[in-house]
Protein backbone atom coordinates (compact mmCIF):
# COMPACT_ATOMS: atom_id res chain seq x y z
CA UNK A 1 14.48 -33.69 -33.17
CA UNK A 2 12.26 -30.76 -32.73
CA UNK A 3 13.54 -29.62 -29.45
CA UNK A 4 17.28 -29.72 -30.51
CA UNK A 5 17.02 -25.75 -31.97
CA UNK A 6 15.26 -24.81 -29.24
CA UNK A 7 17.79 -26.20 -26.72
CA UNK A 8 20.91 -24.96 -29.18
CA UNK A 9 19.70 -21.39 -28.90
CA UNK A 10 19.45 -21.61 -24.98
CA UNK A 11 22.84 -23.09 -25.24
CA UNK A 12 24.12 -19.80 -26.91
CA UNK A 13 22.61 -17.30 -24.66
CA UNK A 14 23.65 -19.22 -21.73
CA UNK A 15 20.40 -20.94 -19.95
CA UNK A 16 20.44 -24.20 -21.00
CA UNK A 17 19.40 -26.63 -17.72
CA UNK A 18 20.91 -30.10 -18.06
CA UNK A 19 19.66 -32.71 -15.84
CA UNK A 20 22.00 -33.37 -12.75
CA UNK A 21 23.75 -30.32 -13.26
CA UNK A 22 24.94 -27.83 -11.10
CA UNK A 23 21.93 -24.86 -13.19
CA UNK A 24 19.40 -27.72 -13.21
CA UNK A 25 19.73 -28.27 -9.09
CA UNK A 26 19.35 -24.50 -8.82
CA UNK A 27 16.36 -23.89 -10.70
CA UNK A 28 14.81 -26.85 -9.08
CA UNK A 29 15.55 -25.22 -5.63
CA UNK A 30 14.08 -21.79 -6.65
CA UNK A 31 11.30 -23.52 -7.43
CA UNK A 32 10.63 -25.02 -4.25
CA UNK A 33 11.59 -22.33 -2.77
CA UNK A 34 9.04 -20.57 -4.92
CA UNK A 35 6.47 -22.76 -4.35
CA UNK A 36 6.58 -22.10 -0.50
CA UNK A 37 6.55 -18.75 -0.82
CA UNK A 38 3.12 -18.74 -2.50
CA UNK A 39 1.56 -21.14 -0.26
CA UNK A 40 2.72 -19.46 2.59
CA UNK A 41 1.15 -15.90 1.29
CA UNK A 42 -2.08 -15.12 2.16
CA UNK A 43 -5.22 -15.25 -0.72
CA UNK A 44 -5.58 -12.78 -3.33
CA UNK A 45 -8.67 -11.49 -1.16
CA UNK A 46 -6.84 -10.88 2.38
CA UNK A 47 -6.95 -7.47 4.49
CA UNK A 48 -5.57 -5.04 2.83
CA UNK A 49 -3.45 -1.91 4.75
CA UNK A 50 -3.50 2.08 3.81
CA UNK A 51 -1.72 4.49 4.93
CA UNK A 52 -1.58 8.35 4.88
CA UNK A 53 0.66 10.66 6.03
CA UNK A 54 -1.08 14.20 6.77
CA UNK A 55 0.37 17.57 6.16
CA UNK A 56 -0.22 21.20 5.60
CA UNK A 57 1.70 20.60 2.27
CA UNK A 58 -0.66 18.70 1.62
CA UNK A 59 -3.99 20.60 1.82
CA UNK A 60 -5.81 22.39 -0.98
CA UNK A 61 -4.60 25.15 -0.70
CA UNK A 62 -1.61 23.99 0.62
CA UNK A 63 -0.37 25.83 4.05
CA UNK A 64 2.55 25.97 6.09
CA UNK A 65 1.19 23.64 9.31
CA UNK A 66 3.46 22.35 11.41
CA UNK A 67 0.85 19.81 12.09
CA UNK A 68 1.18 16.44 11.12
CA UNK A 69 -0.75 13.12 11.20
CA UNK A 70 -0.87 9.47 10.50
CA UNK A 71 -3.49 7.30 9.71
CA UNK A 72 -3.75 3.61 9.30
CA UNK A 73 -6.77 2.17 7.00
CA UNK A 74 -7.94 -1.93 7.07
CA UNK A 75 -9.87 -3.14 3.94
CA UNK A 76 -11.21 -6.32 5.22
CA UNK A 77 -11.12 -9.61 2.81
CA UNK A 78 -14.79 -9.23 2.38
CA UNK A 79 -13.97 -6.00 0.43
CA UNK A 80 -17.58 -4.68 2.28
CA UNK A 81 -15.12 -3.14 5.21
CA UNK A 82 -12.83 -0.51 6.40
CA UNK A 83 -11.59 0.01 9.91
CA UNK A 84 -9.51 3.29 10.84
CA UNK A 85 -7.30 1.58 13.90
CA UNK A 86 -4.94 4.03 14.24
CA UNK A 87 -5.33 7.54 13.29
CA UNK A 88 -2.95 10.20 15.54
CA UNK A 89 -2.27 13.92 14.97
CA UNK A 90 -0.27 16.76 16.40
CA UNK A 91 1.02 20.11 16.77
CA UNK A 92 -2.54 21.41 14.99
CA UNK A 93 -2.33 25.58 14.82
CA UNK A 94 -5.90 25.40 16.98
CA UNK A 95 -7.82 22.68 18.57
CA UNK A 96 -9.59 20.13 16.10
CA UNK A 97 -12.98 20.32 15.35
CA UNK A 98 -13.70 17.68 12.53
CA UNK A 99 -11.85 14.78 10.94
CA UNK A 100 -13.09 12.88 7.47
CA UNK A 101 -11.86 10.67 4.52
CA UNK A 102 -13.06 12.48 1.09
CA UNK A 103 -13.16 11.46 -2.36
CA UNK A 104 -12.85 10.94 -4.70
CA UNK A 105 -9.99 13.18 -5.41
CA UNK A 106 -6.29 12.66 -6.38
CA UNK A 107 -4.08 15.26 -4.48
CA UNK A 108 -4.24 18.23 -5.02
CA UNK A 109 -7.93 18.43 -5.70
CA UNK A 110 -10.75 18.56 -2.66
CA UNK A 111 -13.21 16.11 -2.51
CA UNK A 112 -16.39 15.17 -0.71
CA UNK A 113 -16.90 14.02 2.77
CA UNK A 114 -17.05 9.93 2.62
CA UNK A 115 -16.76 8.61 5.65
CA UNK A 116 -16.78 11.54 8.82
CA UNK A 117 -14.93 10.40 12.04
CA UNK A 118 -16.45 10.50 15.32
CA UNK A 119 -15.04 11.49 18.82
CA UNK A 120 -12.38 13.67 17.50
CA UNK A 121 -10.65 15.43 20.40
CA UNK A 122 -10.95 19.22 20.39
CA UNK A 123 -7.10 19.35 20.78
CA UNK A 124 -3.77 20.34 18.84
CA UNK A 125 -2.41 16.66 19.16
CA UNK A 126 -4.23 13.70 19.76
CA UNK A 127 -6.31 10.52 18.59
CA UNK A 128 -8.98 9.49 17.06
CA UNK A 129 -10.69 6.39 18.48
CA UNK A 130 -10.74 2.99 16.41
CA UNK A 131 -13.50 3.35 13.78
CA UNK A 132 -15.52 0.92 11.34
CA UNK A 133 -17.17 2.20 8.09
CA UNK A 134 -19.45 -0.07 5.41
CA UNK A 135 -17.61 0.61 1.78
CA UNK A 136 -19.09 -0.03 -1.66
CA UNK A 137 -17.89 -1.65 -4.70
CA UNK A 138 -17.35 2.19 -5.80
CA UNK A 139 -15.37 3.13 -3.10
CA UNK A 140 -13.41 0.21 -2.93
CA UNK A 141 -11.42 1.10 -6.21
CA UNK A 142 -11.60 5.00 -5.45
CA UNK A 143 -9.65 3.58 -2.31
CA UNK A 144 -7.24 1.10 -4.05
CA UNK A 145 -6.91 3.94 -6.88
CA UNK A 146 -5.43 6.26 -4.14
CA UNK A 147 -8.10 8.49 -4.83
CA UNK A 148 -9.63 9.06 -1.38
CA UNK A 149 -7.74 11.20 1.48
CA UNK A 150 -8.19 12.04 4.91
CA UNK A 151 -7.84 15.58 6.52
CA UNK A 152 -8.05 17.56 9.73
CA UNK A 153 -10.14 20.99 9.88
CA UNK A 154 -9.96 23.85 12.29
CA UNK A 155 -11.04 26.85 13.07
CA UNK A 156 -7.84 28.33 11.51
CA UNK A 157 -8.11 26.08 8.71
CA UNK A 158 -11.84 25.64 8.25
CA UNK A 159 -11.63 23.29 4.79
CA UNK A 160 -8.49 21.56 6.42
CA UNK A 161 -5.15 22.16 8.06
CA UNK A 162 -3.53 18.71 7.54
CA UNK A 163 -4.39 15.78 4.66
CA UNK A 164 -2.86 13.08 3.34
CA UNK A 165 -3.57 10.50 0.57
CA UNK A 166 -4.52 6.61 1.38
CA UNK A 167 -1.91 4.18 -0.38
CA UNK A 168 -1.66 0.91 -0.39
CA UNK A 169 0.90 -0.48 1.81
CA UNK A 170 2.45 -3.70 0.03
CA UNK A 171 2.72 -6.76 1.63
CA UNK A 172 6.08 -7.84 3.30
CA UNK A 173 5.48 -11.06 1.48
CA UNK A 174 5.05 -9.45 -1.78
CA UNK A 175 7.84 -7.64 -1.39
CA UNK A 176 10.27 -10.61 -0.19
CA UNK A 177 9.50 -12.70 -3.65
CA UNK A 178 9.90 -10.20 -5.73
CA UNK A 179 13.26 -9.76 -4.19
CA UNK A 180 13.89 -13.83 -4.11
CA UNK A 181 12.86 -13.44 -8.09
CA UNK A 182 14.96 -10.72 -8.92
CA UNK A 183 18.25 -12.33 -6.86
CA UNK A 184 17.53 -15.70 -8.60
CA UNK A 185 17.47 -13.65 -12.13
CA UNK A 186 21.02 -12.45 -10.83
CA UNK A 187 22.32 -15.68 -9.60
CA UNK A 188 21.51 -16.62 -13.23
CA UNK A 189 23.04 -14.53 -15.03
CA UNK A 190 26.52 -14.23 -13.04
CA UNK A 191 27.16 -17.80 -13.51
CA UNK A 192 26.69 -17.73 -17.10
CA UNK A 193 30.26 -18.83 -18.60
């Protein structure tokens, strides 16, 4: 029979599935299990979530801020979208007086203005309001590349006092079936004989 070597060899190494038994019911039920998973997850085009951390580390030139800042970054499914919802900042050296995304620039190395924020508060610590930008094809992998940052300039720091790089956050979905794949794997291989 043509399959008998092929079934001989996964014999040797130990994954041979035999109908009713005990391997067969578990790789039947990781499948299902499987195949909830990616129903359940959203499609390949849903919102997408950056983040950045900002620092004085993390200027160019870097400086010793204690100022930090956070900023959280929505590409919607349309891919045409980005909306800054959450965007905080504190313990600046002097009040803010401008706020912008740049690119496109790995970090380390300054970029230009893309997208400039409105209503920042002249203050050390604070927020920026929600905001809603158009993005291009372009920008969309400069953004997905992690090569666009945001910063926070001040008169002490005129070319910025804080910055921090966008990354893509991975999805908690993502995440849970690789780790479902990876503890299957190990299931597996412990009950090999």
């Amino acid at each position: 029979m043509p399959h008998e070597s092929g079934r001989r060899t996964l014999e040797k190494v130990g994954l041979a599935v035999r109908p009713g038994g005990a391997r067969m019911k578990l790789v039947t039920s990781a499948l299902a299990v499987a195949a909830l998973v990616v129903l359940w997850l959203p499609s390949a085009g849903a919102t997408m979530l950056f983040e950045a951390n900002l620092t004085g580390g993390n200027a160019v030139p870097p400086n010793a801020s204690p100022g930090t800042g956070f900023e959280s970054v929505l590409l919607n499914d349309a891919l045409n979208q980005i909306t800054v919802d959450l965007f905080t900042f504190s313990n600046l050296t002097a009040p803010a007086i401008a706020a912008h995304i740049h690119g496109p620039a790995p970090a380390g190395v300054n970029g230009s203005v893309v997208f400039a924020f409105t209503g920042v508060p002249a203050a050390t610590s604070g927020s920026i309001p929600e905001q809603t930008f158009a993005i291009n094809p372009a920008q969309v992998a400069e953004l997905e590349s992690g090569l666009l940052y945001t910063d926070i300039h001040d008169a002490n720091f005129p070319g910025g006092e804080i910055r921090g790089q966008l990354e893509l956050v991975p999805e908690p979905a993502t995440v849970s079936l690789l780790s479902m794949g990876l503890g299957g794997l190990f299931a597996l291989r412990r009950r090999r004989p």
